[in-house]
Protein backbone atom coordinates (compact mmCIF):
# COMPACT_ATOMS: atom_id res chain seq x y z
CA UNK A 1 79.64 257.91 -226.11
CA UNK A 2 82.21 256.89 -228.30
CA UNK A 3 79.02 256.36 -231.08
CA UNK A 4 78.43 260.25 -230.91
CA UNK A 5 82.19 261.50 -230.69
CA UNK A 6 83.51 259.74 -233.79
CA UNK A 7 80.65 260.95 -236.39
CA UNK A 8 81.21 264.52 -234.90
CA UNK A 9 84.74 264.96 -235.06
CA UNK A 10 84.40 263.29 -238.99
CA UNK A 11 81.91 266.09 -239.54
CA UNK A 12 84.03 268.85 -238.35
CA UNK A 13 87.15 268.04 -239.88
CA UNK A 14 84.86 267.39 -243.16
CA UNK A 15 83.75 271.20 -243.18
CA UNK A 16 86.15 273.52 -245.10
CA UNK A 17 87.72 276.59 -244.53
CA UNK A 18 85.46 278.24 -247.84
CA UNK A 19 82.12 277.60 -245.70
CA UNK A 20 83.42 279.58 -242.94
CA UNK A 21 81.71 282.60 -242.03
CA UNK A 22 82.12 286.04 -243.63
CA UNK A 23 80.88 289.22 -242.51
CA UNK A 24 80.25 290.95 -238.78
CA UNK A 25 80.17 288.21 -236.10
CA UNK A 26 77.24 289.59 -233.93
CA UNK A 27 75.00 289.09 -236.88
CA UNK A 28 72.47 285.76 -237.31
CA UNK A 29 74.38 285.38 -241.09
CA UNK A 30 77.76 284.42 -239.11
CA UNK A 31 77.61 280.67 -238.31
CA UNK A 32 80.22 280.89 -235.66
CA UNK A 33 77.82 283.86 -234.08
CA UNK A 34 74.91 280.99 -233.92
CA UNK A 35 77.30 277.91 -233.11
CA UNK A 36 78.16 280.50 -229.99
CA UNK A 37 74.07 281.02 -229.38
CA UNK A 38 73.20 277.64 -229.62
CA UNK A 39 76.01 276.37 -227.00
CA UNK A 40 74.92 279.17 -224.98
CA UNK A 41 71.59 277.57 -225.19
CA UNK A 42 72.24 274.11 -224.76
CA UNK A 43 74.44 274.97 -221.87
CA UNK A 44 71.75 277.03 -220.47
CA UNK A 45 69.01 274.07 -220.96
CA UNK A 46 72.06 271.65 -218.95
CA UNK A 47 72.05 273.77 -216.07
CA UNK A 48 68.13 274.48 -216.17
CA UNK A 49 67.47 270.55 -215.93
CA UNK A 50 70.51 270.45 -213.05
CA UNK A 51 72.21 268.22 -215.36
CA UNK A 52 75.49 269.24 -213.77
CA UNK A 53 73.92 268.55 -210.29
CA UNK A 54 73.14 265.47 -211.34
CA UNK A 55 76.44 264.75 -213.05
CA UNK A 56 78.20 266.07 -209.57
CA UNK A 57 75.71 263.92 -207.55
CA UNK A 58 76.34 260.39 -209.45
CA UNK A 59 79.74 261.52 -209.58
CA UNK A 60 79.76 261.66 -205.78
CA UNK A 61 78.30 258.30 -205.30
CA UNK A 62 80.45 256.68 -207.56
CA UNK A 63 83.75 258.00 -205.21
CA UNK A 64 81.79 257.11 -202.18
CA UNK A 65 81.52 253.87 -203.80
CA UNK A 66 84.94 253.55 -204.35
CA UNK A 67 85.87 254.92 -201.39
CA UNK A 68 83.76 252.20 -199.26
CA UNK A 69 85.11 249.41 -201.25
CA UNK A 70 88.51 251.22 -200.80
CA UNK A 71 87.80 251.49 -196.82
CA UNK A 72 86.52 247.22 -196.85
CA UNK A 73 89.30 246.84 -198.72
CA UNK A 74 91.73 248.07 -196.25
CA UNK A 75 89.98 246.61 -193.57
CA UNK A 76 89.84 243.45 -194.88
CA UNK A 77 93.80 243.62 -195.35
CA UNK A 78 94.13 244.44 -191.89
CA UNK A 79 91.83 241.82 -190.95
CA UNK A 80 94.20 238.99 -193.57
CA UNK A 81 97.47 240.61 -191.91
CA UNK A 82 96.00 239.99 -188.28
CA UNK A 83 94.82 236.87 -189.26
CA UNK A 84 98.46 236.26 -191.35
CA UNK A 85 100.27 237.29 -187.53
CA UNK A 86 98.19 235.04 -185.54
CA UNK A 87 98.72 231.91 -188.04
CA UNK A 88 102.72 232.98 -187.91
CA UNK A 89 102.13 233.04 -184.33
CA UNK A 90 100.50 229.46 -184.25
CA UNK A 91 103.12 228.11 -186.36
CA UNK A 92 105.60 229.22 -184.18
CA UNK A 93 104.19 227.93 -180.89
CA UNK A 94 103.18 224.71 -182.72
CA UNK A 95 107.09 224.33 -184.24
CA UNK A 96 108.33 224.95 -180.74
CA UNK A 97 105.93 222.28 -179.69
CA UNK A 98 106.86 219.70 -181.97
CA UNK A 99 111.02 220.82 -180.93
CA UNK A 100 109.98 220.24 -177.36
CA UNK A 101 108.35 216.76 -178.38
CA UNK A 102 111.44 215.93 -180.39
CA UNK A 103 113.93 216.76 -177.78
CA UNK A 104 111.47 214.86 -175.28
CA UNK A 105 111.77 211.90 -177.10
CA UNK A 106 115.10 211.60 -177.86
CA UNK A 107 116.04 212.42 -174.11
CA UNK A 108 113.33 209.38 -173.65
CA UNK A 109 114.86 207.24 -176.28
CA UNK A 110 118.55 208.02 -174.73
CA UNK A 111 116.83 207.11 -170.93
CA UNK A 112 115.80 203.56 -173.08
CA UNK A 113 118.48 202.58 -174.18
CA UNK A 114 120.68 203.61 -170.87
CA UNK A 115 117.84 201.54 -168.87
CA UNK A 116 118.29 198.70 -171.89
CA UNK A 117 121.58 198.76 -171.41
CA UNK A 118 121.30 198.43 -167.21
CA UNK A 119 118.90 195.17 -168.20
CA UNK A 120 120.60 193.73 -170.33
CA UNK A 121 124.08 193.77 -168.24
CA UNK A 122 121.95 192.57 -165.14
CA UNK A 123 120.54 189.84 -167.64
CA UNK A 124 124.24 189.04 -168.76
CA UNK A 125 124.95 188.49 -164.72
CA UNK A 126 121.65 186.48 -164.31
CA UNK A 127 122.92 184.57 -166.94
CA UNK A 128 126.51 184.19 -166.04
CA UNK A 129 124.95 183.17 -162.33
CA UNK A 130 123.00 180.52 -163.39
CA UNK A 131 125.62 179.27 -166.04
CA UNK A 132 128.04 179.68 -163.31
CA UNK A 133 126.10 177.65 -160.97
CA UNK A 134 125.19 174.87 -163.78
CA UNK A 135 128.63 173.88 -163.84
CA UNK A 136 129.23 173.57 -160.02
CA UNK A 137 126.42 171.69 -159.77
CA UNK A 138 127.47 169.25 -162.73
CA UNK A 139 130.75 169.91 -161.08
CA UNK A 140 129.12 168.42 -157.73
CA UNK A 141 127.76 165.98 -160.05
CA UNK A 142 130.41 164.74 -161.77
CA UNK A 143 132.50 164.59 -158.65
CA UNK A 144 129.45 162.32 -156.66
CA UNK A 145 129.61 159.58 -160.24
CA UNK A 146 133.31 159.27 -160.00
CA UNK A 147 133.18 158.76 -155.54
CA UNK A 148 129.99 156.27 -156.70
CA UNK A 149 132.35 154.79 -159.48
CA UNK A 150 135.46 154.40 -157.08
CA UNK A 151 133.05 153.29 -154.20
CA UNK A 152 131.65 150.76 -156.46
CA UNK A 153 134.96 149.45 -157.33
CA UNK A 154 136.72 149.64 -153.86
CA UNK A 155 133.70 147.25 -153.05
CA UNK A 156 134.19 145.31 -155.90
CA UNK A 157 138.05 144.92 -155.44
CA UNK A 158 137.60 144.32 -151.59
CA UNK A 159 134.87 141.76 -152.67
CA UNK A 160 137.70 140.31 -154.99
CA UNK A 161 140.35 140.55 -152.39
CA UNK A 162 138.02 138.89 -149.62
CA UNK A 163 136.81 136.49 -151.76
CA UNK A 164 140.38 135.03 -152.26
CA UNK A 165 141.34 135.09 -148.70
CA UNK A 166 138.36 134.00 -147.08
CA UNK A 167 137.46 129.95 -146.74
CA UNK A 168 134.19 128.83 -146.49
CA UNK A 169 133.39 128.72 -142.67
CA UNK A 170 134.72 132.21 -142.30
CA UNK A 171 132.06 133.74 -144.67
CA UNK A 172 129.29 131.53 -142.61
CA UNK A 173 130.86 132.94 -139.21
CA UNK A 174 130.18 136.83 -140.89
CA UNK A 175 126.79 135.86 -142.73
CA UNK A 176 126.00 134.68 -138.74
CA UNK A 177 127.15 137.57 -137.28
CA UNK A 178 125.76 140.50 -139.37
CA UNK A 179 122.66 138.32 -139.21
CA UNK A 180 122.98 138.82 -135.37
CA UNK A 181 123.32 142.33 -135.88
CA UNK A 182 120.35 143.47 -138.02
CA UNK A 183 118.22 141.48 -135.08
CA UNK A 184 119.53 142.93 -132.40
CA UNK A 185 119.45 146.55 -134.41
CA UNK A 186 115.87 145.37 -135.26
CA UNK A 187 114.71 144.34 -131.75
């Protein structure tokens, strides 16, 4: 379009003032008389082929074009800000989710260590039991050794003591008589 415009508009501003016309201007000599005919004409000849019609009609289609693409347009906006709301809403439930799950487990890992902390002071008395029972019962045994020990040397010391005051015939007489014993015990 642009192609026809420019060589035009060169044209006319090429043509003087002195070629003008001169002289009545309903007669065929006046140029601006047949300029006037022959857009008359071509007008005429536009609206004989329905040009206009046809201008109007692809004119028509083209906004109804637009104006579906406007209409998908829209709809598909509504469609994103629906789809935009329920995603919001997702996010939403799915952050209150993960705050429930968070609260869950540190109420959890509180209930832990509270239950850790009932074990291990049960443990600690376990512990202190059994320690506290080790050491009356090497206690005990310590006690038995040093009754064994002072048994063993009461013997030894009455052994000592009897041995220096007994004769001869007096240990005989008592190897007789516990001899006596054990059989009658026996029998």
């Amino acid at each position: 379009m642009r192609n026809v415009i420019a060589p035009a508009l060169v044209l006319s501003l090429a043509a003087s003032p002195a070629l003008a016309a001169k002289g009545p201007f309903f007669s065929l000599g006046n140029t601006d008389f047949i300029v006037l005919i022959a857009f008359l004409v071509f007008i005429g000849i536009l609206v004989y082929f329905k040009v206009p019609t046809l201008v109007a009609g692809m004119l028509d289609k083209r906004a109804e074009g637009i104006k579906s693409e406007l209409d998908e347009a829209r709809a598909l906006r509504e469609e994103a800000q629906s789809l935009l709301a329920s995603y919001e809403r997702k996010q939403k439930e799915v952050q209150d989710q993960a705050d429930r799950i968070v609260t869950r487990a540190r109420e959890d890992a509180a209930a832990a260590a509270e239950q850790a902390k009932e074990d291990l002071k049960k443990s600690i008395a376990r512990r202190m039991a059994a320690a506290e029972d080790q050491i009356a019962s090497a206690e005990a045994s310590a006690v038995k050794e040093v009754r064994d020990k002072a048994i063993v040397i009461a013997v030894a010391a009455a052994r000592d003591v009897i041995a220096k005051q007994m004769t001869a015939t007096e240990a005989n007489k008592l190897i007789d008589d516990s001899i006596a014993q054990v059989d009658a015990k026996l029998h």
